[in-house]
C-alpha atoms as a PDB file:
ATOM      1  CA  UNK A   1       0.000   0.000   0.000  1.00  0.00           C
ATOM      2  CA  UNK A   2       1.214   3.688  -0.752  1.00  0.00           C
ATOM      3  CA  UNK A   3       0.464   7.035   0.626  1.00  0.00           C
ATOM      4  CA  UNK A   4       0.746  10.434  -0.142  1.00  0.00           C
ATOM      5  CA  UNK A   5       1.818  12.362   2.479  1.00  0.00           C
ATOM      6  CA  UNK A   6      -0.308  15.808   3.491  1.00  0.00           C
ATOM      7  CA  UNK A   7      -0.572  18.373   6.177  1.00  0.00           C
ATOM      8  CA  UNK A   8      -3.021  19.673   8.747  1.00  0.00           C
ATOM      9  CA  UNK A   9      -4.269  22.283   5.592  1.00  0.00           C
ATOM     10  CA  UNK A  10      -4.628  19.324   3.483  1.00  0.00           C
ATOM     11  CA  UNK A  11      -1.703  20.284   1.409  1.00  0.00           C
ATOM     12  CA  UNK A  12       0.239  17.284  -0.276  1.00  0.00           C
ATOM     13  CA  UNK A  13       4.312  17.318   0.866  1.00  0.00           C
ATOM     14  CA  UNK A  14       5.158  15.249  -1.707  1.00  0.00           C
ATOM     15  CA  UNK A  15       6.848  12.909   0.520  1.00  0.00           C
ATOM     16  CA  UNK A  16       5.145   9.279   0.161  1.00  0.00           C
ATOM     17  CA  UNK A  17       5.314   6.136   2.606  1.00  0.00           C
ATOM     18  CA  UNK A  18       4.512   2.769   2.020  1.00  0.00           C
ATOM     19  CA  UNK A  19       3.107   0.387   4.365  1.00  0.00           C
ATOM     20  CA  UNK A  20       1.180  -2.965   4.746  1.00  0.00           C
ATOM     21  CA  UNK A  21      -2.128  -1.091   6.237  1.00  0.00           C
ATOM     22  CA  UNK A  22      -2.737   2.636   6.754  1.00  0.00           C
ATOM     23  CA  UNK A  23      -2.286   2.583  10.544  1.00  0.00           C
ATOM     24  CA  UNK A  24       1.046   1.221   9.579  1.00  0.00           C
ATOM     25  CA  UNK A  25       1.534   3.642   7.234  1.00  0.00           C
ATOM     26  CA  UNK A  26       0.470   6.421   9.842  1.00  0.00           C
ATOM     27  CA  UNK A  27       3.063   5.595  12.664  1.00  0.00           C
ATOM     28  CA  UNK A  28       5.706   6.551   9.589  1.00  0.00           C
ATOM     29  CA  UNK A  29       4.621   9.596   9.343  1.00  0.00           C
ATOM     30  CA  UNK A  30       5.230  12.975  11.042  1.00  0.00           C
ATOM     31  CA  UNK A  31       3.020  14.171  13.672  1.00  0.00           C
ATOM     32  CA  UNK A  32       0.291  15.455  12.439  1.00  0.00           C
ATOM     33  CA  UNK A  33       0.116  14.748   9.250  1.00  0.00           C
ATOM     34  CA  UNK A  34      -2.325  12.369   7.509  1.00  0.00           C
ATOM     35  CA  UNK A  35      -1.510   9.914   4.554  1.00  0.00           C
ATOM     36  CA  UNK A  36      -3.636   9.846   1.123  1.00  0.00           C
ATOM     37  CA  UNK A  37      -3.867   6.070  -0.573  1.00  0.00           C
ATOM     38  CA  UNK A  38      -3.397   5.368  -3.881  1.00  0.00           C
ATOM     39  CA  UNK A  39      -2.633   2.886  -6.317  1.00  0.00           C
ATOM     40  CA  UNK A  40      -0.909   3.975  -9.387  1.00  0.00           C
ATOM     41  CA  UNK A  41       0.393   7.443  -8.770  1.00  0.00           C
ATOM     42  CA  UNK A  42       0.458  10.119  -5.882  1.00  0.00           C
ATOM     43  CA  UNK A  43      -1.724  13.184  -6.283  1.00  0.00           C
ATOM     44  CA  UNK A  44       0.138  15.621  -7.409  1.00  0.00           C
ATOM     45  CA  UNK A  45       0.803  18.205  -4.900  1.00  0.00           C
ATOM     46  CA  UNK A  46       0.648  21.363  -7.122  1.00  0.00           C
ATOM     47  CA  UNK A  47      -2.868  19.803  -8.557  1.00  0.00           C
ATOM     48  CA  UNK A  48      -4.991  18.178  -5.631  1.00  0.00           C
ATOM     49  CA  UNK A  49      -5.519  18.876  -1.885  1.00  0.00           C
ATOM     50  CA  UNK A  50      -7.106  16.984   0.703  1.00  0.00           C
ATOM     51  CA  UNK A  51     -10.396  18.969   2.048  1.00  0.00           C
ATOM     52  CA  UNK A  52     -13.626  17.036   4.112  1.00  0.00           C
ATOM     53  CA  UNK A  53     -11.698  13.153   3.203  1.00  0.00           C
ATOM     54  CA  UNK A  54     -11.457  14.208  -0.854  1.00  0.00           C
ATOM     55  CA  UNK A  55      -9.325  15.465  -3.256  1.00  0.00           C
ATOM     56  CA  UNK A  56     -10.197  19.092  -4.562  1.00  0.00           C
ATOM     57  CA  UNK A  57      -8.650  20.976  -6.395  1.00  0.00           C
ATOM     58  CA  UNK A  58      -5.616  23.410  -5.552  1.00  0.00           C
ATOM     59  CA  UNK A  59      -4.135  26.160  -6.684  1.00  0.00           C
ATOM     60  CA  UNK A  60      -1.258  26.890  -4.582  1.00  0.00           C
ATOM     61  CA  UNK A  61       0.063  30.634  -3.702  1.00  0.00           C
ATOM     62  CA  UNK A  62       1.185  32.920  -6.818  1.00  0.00           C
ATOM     63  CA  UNK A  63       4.903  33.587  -6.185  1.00  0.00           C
ATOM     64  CA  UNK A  64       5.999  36.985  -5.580  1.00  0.00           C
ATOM     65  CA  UNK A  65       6.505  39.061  -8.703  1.00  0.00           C
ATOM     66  CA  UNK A  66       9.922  40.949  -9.060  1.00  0.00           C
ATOM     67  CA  UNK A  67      11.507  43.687 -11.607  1.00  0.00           C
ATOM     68  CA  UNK A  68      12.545  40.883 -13.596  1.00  0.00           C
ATOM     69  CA  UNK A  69      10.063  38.115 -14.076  1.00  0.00           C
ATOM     70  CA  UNK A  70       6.038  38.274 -13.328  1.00  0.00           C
ATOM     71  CA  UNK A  71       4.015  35.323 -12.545  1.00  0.00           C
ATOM     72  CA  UNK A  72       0.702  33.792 -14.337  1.00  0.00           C
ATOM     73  CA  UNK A  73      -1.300  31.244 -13.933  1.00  0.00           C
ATOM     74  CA  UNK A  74      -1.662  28.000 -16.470  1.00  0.00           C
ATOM     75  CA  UNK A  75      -4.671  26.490 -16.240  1.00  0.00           C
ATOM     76  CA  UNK A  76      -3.965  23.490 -18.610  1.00  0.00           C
ATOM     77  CA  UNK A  77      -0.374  22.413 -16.902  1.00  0.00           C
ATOM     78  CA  UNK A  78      -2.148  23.640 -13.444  1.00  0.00           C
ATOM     79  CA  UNK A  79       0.750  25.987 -12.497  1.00  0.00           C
ATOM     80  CA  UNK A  80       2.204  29.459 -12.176  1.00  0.00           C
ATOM     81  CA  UNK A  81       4.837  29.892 -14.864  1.00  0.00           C
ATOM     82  CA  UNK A  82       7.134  32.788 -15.156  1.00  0.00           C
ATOM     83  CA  UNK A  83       7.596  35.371 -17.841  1.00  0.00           C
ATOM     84  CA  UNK A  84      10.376  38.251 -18.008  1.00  0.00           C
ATOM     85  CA  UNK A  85       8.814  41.528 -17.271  1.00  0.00           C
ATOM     86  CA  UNK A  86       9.371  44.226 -20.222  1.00  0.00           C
ATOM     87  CA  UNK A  87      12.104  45.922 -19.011  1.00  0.00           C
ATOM     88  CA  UNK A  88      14.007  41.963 -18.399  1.00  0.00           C
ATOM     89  CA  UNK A  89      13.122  41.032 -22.104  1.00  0.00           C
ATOM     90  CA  UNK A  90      14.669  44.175 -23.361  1.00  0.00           C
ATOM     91  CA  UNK A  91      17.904  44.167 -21.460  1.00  0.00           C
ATOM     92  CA  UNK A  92      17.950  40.330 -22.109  1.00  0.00           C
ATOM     93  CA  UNK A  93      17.505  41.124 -26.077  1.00  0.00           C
ATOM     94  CA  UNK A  94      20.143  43.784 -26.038  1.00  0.00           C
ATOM     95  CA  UNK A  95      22.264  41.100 -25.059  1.00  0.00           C
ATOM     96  CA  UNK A  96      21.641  38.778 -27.540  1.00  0.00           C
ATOM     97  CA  UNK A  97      21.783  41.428 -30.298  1.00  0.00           C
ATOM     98  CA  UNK A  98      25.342  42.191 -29.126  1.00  0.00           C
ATOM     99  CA  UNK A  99      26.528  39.089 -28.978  1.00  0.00           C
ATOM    100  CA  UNK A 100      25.143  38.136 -32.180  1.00  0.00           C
ATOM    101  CA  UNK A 101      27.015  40.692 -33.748  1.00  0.00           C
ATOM    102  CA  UNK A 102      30.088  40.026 -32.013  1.00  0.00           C
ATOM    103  CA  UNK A 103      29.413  36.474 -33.483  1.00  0.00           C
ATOM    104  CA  UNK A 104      29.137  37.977 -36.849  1.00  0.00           C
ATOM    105  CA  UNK A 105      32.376  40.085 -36.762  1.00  0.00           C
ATOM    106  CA  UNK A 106      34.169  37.114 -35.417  1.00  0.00           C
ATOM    107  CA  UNK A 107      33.533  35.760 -38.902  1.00  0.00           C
ATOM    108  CA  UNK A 108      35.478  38.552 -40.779  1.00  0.00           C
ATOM    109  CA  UNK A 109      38.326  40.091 -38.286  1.00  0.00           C
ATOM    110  CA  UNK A 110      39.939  38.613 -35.460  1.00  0.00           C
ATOM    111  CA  UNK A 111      38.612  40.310 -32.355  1.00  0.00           C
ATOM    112  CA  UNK A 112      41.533  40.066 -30.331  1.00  0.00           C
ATOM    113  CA  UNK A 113      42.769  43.413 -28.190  1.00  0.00           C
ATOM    114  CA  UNK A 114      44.919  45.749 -30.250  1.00  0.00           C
ATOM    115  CA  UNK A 115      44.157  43.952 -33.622  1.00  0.00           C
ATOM    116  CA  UNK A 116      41.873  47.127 -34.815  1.00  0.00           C
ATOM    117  CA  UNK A 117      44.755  49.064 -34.611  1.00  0.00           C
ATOM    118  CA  UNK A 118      46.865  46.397 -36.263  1.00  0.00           C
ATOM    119  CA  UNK A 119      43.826  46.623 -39.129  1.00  0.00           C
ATOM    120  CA  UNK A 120      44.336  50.212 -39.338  1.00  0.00           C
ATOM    121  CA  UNK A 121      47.577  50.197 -40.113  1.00  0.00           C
ATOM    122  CA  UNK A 122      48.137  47.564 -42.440  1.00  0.00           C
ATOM    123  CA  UNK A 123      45.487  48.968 -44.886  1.00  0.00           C
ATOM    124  CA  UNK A 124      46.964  52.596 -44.265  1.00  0.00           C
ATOM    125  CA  UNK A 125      50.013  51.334 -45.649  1.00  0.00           C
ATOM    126  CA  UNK A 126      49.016  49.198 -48.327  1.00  0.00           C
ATOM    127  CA  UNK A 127      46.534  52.147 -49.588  1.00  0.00           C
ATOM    128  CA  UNK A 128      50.030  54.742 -49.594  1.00  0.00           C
ATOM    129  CA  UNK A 129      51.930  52.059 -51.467  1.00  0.00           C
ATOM    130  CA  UNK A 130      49.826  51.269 -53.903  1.00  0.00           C
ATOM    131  CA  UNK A 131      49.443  55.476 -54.539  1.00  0.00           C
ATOM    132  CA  UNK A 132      53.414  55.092 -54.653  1.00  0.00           C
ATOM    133  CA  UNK A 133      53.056  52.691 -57.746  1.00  0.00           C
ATOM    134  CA  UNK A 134      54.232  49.389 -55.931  1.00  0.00           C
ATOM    135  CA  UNK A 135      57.870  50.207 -55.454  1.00  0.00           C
ATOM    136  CA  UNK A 136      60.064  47.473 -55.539  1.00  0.00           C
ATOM    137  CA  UNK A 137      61.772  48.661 -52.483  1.00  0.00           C
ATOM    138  CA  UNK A 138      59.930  47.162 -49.552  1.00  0.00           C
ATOM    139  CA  UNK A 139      62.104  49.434 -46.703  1.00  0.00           C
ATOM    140  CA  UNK A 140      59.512  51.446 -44.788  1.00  0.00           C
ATOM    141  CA  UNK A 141      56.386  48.717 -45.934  1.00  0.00           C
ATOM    142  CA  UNK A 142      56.825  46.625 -43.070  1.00  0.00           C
ATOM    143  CA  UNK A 143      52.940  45.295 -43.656  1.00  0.00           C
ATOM    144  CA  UNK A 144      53.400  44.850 -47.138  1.00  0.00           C
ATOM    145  CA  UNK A 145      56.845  43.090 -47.199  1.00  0.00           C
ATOM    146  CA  UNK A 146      55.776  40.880 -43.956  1.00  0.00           C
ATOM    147  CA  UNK A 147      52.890  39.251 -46.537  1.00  0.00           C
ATOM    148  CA  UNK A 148      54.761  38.765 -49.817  1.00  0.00           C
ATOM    149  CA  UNK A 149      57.788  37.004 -51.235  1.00  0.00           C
ATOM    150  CA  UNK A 150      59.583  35.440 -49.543  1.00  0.00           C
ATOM    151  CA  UNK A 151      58.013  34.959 -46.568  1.00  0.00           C
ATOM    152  CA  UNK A 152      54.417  34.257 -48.218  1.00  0.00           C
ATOM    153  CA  UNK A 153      53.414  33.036 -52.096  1.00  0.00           C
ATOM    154  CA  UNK A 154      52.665  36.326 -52.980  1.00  0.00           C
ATOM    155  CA  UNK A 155      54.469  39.266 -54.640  1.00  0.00           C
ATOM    156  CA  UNK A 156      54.362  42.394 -52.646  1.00  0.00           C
ATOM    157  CA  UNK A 157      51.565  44.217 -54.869  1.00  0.00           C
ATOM    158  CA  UNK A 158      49.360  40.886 -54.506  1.00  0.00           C
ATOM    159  CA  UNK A 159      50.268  41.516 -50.848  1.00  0.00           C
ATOM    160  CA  UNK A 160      48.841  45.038 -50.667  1.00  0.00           C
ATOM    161  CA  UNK A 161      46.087  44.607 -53.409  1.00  0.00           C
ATOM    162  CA  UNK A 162      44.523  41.724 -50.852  1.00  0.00           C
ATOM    163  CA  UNK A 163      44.858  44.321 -47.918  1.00  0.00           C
ATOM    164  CA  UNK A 164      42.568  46.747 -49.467  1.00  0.00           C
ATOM    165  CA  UNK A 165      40.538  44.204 -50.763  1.00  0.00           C
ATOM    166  CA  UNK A 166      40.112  42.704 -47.733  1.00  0.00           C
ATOM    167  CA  UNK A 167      39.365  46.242 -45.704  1.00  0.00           C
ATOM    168  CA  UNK A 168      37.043  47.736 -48.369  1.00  0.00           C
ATOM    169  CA  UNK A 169      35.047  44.493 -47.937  1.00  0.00           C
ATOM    170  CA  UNK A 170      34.913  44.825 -44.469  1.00  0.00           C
ATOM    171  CA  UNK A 171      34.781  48.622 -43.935  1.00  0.00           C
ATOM    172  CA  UNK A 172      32.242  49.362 -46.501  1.00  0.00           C
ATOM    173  CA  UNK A 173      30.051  46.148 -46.946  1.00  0.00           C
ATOM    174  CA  UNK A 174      30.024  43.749 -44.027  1.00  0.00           C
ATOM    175  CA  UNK A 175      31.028  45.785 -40.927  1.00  0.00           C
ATOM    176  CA  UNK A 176      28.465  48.720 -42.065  1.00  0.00           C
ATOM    177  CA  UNK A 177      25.749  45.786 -42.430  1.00  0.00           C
ATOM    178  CA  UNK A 178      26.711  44.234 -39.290  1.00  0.00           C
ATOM    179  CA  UNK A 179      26.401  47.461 -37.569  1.00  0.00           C
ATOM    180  CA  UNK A 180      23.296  48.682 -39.030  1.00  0.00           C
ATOM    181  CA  UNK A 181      21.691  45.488 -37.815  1.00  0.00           C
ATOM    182  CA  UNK A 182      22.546  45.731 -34.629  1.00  0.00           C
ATOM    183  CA  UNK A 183      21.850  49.421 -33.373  1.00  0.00           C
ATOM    184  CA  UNK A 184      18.197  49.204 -35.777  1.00  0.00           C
ATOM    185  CA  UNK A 185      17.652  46.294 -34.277  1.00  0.00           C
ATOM    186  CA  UNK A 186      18.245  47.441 -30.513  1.00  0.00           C
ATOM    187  CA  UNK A 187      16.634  51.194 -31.216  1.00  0.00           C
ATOM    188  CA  UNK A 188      13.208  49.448 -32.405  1.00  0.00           C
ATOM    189  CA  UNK A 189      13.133  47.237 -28.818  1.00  0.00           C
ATOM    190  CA  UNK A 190      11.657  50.513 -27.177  1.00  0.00           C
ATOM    191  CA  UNK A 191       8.442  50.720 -29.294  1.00  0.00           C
ATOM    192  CA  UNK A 192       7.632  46.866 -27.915  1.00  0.00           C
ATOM    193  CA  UNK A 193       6.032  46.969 -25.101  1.00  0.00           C
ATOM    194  CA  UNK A 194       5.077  42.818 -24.585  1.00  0.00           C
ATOM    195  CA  UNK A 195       8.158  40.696 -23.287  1.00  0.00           C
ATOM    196  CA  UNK A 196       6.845  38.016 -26.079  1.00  0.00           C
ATOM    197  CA  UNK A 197       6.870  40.199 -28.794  1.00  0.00           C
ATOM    198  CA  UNK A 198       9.853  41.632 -28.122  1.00  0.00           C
ATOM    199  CA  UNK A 199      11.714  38.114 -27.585  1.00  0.00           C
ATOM    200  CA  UNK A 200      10.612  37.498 -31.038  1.00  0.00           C
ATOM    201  CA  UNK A 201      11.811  40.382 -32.775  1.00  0.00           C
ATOM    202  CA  UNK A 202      15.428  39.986 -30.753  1.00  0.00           C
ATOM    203  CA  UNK A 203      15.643  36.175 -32.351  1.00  0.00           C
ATOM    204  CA  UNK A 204      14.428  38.035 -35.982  1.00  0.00           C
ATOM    205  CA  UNK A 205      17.605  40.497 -35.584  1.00  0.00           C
ATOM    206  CA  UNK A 206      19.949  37.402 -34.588  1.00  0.00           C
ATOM    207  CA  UNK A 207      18.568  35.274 -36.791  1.00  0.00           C
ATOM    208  CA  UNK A 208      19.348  38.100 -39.153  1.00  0.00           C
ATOM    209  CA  UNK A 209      22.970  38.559 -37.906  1.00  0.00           C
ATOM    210  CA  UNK A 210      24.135  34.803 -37.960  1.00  0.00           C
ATOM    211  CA  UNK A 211      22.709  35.185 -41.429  1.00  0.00           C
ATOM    212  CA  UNK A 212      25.756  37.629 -42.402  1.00  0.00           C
END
């Protein structure tokens, strides 16, 4: 025999006891408390109660609400579930916008401290020699001669041609898209004012993003 354990209020524990006969079954049991039989499965203790010898239903205290998450109650799974208030959806989307473009730069340009400058400089340089009609003299190109012949399969006007290849693509295509996405993206979160609506939209802008 099994029992559900439940309280003075008629409130399930969810602690259960099994015994060969309920008085048996009742001498496990703390004082006062009372035990519920059943057969295949206890009552579930967020569904049923115990009130005048049968089961009713229960609906158990809403938790507190906070700044950051606001409680409702679900009928059809019979409990309270919690939902980010507007404010914690939009600081929670910002988040994943950002990091989503992070994500998305990663793809291009290595992200590492001090490599923007590196960046900088190399197309800088590559840009001047170019303008100084590829000299064959590599003193004073330090970028340039670092990424040609001999120390790469390249000659050093392959070497700076790629540079600013590689920076115009990233300077006027992908990082402006990247960008654009992101801070649009973030600036139309303050015109949502439903935590669902607005989780949507974030995951439409990452989405978006991952997509680059």
């Amino acid at each position: 025999m099994m029992g559900a354990i439940f309280g003075p209020d008629g409130v399930f524990t969810g602690q259960t006891v099994a015994g060969s006969d309920e008085s048996l079954m009742l001498r496990m049991v703390p004082e006062g408390m009372s035990v519920w039989r059943y057969e295949a499965a206890p009552p579930d203790p967020l569904r049923w109660r115990v009130e005048g010898g049968e089961l009713v239903d229960y609906r158990p205290p809403a938790p507190l609400d906070t700044d950051r998450e606001v409680w409702s109650w679900d009928a059809s799974a019979w409990r309270w579930v919690s939902s980010p208030t507007v404010s914690a959806a939009r600081a929670a989307a910002v988040v994943q916008i950002d990091e989503a473009a992070g994500r998305a730069r990663a793809r291009y340009i290595t992200t590492a401290p001090g490599q923007d400058a590196t960046y900088t400089a190399k197309y800088a340089e590559a840009v001047a020699y170019r303008v100084a009609g590829y000299p064959d003299d590599l003193a004073g190109w330090p970028y340039v001669a670092g990424e040609s012949a001999p120390r790469a399969d390249r000659t050093a006007r392959e070497a700076a041609d790629r540079i600013i290849r590689l920076g115009q693509l990233w300077g006027e295509v992908i990082g402006p898209q990247i960008e654009a996405t992101r801070v649009n993206g973030k600036d139309r979160l303050a015109a949502l004012g439903d935590a669902g609506a607005i989780a949507e939209f974030a995951a439409q802008v990452v989405a978006a993003l991952d997509a680059v």
